[in-house]
Protein backbone atom coordinates (compact mmCIF):
# COMPACT_ATOMS: atom_id res chain seq x y z
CA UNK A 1 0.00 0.00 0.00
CA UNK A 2 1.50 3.35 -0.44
CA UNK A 3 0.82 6.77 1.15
CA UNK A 4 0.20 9.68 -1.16
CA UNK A 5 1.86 12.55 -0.81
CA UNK A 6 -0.35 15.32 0.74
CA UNK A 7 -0.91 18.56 -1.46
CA UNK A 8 1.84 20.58 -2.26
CA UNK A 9 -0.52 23.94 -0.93
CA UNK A 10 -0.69 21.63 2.21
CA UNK A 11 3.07 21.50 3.25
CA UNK A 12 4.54 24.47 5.36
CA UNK A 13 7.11 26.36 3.70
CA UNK A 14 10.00 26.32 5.66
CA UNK A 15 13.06 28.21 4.97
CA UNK A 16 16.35 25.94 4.13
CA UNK A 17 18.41 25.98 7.34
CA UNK A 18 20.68 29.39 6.84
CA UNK A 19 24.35 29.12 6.93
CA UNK A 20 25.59 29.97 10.57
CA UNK A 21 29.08 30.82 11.95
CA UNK A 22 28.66 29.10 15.16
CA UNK A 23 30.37 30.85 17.89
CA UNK A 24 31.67 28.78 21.30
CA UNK A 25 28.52 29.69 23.35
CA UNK A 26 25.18 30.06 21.37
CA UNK A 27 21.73 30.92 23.55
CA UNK A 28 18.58 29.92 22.04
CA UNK A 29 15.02 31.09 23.15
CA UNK A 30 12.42 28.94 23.75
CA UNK A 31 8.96 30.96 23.81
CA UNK A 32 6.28 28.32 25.01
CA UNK A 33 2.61 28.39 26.04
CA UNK A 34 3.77 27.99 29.77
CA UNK A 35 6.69 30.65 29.64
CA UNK A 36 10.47 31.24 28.22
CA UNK A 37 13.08 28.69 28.28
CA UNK A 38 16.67 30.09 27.76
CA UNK A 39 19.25 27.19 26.54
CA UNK A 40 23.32 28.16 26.44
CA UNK A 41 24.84 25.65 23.78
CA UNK A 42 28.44 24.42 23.50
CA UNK A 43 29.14 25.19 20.41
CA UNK A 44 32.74 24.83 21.01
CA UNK A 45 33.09 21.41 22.42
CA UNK A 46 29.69 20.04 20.87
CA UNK A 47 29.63 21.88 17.22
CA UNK A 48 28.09 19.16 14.96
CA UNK A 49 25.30 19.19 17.95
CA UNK A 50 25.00 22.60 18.67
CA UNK A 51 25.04 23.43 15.16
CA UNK A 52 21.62 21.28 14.17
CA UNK A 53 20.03 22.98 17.12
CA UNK A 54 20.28 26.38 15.28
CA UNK A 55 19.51 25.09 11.91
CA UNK A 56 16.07 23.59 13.13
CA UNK A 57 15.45 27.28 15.10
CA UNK A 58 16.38 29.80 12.50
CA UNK A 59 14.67 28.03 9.88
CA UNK A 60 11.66 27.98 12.09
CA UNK A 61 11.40 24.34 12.38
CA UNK A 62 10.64 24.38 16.07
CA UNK A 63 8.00 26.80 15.51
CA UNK A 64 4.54 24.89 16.61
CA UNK A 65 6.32 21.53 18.14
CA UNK A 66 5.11 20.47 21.45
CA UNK A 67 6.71 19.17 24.88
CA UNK A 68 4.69 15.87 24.58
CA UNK A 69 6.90 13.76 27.38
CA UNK A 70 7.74 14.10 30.93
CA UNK A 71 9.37 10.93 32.25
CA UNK A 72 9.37 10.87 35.82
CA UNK A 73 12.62 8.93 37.77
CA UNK A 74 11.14 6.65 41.39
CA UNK A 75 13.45 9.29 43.28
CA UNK A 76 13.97 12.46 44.22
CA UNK A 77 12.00 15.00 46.21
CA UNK A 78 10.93 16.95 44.27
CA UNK A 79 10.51 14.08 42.17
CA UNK A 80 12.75 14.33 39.20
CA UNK A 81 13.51 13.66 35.61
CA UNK A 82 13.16 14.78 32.12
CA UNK A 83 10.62 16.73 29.65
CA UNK A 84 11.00 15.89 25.72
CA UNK A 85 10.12 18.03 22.60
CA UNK A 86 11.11 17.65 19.18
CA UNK A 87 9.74 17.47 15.58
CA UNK A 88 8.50 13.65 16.11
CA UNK A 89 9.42 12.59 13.22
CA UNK A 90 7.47 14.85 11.03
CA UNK A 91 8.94 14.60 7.31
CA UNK A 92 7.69 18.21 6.61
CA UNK A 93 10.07 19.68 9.57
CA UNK A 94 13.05 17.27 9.69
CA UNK A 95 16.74 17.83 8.47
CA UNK A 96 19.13 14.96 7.68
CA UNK A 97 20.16 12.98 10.96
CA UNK A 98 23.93 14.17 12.78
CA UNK A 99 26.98 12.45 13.99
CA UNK A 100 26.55 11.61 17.34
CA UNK A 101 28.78 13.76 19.42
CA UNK A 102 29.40 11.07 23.02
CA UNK A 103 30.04 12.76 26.07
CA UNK A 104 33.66 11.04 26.25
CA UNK A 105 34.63 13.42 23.76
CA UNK A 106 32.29 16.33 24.41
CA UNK A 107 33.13 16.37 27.85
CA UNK A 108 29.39 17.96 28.03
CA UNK A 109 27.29 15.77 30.70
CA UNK A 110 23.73 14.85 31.83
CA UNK A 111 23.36 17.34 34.79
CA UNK A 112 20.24 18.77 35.96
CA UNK A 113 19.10 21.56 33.26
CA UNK A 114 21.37 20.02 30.66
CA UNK A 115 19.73 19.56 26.79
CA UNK A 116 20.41 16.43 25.25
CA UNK A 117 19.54 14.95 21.67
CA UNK A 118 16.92 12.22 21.65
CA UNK A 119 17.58 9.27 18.73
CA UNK A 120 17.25 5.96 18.56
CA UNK A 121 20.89 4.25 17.54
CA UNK A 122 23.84 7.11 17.82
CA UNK A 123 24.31 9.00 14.88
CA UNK A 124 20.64 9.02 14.35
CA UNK A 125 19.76 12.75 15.73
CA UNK A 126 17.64 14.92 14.39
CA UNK A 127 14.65 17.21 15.72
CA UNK A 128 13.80 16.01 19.02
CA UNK A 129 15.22 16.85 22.38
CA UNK A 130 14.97 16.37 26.48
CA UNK A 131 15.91 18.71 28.63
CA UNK A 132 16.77 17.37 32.62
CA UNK A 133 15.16 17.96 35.68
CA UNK A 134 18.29 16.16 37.88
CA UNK A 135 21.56 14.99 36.82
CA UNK A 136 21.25 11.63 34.82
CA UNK A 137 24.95 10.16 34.17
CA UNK A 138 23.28 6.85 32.90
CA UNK A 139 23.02 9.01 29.89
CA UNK A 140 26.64 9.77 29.42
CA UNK A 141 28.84 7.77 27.57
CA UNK A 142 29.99 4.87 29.08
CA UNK A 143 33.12 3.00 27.15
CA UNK A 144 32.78 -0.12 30.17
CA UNK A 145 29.12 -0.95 29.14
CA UNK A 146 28.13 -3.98 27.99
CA UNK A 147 25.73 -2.43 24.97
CA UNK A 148 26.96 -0.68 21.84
CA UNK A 149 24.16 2.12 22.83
CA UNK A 150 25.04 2.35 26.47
CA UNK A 151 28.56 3.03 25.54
CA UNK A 152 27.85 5.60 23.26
CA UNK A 153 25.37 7.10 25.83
CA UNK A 154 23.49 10.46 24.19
CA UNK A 155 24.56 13.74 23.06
CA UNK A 156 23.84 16.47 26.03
CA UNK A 157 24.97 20.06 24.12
CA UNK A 158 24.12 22.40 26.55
CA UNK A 159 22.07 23.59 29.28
CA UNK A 160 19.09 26.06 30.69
CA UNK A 161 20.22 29.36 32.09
CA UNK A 162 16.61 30.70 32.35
CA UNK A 163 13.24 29.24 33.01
CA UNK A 164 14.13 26.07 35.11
CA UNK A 165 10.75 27.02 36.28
CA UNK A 166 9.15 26.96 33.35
CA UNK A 167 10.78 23.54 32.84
CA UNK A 168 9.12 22.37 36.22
CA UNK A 169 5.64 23.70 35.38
CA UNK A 170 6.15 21.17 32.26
CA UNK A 171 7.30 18.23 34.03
CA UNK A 172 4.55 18.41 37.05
CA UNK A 173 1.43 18.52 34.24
CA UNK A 174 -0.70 15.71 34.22
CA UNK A 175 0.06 12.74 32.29
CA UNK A 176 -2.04 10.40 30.41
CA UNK A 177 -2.05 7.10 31.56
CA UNK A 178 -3.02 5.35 27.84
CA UNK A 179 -0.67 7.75 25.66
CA UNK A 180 2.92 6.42 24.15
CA UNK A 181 4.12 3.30 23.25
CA UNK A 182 6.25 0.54 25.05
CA UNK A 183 8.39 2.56 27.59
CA UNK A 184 6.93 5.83 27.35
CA UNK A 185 3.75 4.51 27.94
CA UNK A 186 2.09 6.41 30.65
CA UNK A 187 4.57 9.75 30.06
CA UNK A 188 2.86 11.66 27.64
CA UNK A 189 1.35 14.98 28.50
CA UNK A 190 -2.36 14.99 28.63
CA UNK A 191 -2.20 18.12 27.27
CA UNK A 192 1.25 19.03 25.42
CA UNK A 193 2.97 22.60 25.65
CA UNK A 194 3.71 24.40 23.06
CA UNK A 195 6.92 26.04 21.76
CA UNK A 196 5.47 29.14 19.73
CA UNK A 197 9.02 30.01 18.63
CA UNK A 198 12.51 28.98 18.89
CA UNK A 199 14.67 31.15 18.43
CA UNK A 200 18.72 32.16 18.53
CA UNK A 201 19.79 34.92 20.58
CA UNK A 202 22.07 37.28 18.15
CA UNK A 203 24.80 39.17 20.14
CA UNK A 204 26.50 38.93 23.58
CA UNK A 205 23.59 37.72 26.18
CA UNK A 206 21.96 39.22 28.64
CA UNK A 207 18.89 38.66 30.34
CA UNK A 208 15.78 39.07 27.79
CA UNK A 209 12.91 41.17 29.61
CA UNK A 210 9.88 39.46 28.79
CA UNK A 211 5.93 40.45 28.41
CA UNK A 212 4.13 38.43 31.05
CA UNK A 213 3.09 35.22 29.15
CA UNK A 214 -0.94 34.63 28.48
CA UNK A 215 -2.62 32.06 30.41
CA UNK A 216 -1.84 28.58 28.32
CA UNK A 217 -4.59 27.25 26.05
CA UNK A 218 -4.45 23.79 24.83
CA UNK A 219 -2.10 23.30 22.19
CA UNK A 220 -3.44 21.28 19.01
CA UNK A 221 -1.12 18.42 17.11
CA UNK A 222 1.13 20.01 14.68
């Protein structure tokens, strides 16, 4: 059986990813339903990462996704863990996949407020991303594990520097117990958050002061 392709009037026009000089430390905005999220990115010791971050942002690829996840860890008070976002697997949004940037060589790590690239087998990166409520080293790089995966761990690239709370306020919304598949069964948000925009923050940074954010409304599928 084969899928037709939808209507060419249908598909949003996005602009091809610009080229960027990536500079060591890169901020990007995160405007959402519930608030701002400010992310600093390592764009000198994660650059292939860091670099795909921006491309999906200033071509307005992040525009419209939703937070969809919060997986929540059996410790911790206040209980912790991590939110997810990303372009879930939308052809219309996605760029091609990265080479997976480990931790070993990054020297970036899962700490509490650090981004990290979702995928399924390394190297297979593209749109979607968690950001960390506590420090998770399982999710480093660890060249004594058994698996090829575990030993690659995931790509962390960065890490919030404003709107932790925001982050919170994402992770502590109800969940829907019949959403997601095989583990994330039981973590999907029973009402997702939108990012309105995503943006990177041109020139040295300093503290954006924002308009009070409007009350959330539910945020409809991309």
């Amino acid at each position: 059986m084969r899928h037709a392709a939808a209507p060419a009037a249908a598909q949003p026009k996005y602009a091809p990813p610009p080229a960027i000089q990536l500079q060591d430390t890169e901020h990007v905005v995160l405007t959402t339903t519930e608030g701002e999220i400010v992310l600093e990115l390592d764009g000198k010791h994660a650059p292939i990462t860091t670099l795909n971050f921006l491309r999906y942002a200033q071509s307005k690829r992040l525009d419209g996704i939703l937070f969809y996840r919060a997986m929540h860890l059996p410790w911790g008070d206040p209980p912790s863990g991590l939110i997810q976002a990303g372009t879930q697997g939308d052809p219309r949004r996605l760029l091609p996949p990265i080479a997976h940037e480990p931790t070993t060589v990054t020297g970036v790590h899962h700490k509490a407020g650090a981004i990290s690239m979702a995928r399924y087998a390394p190297g297979t990166a593209t749109g979607d991303f968690s950001i960390l409520l506590s420090d998770m080293d399982g999710l480093d790089a660890n060249p004594k594990a058994e698996s090829e995966d575990d030993r690659q761990g995931y790509a962390a690239f960065g890490h919030v520097v404003k709107g932790m709370d925001v982050v919170r306020r994402i992770f502590d919304a109800p969940l829907d117990p019949n959403k997601g598949d095989g583990v994330m069964k039981g973590q999907m948000l029973s009402v997702p958050v939108k990012i309105v925009t995503a943006r990177r923050w041109e020139g040295p940074w300093e503290a954006p002061v924002s308009a009070p954010t409007p009350a959330a409304a539910p945020a409809p599928a991309p």
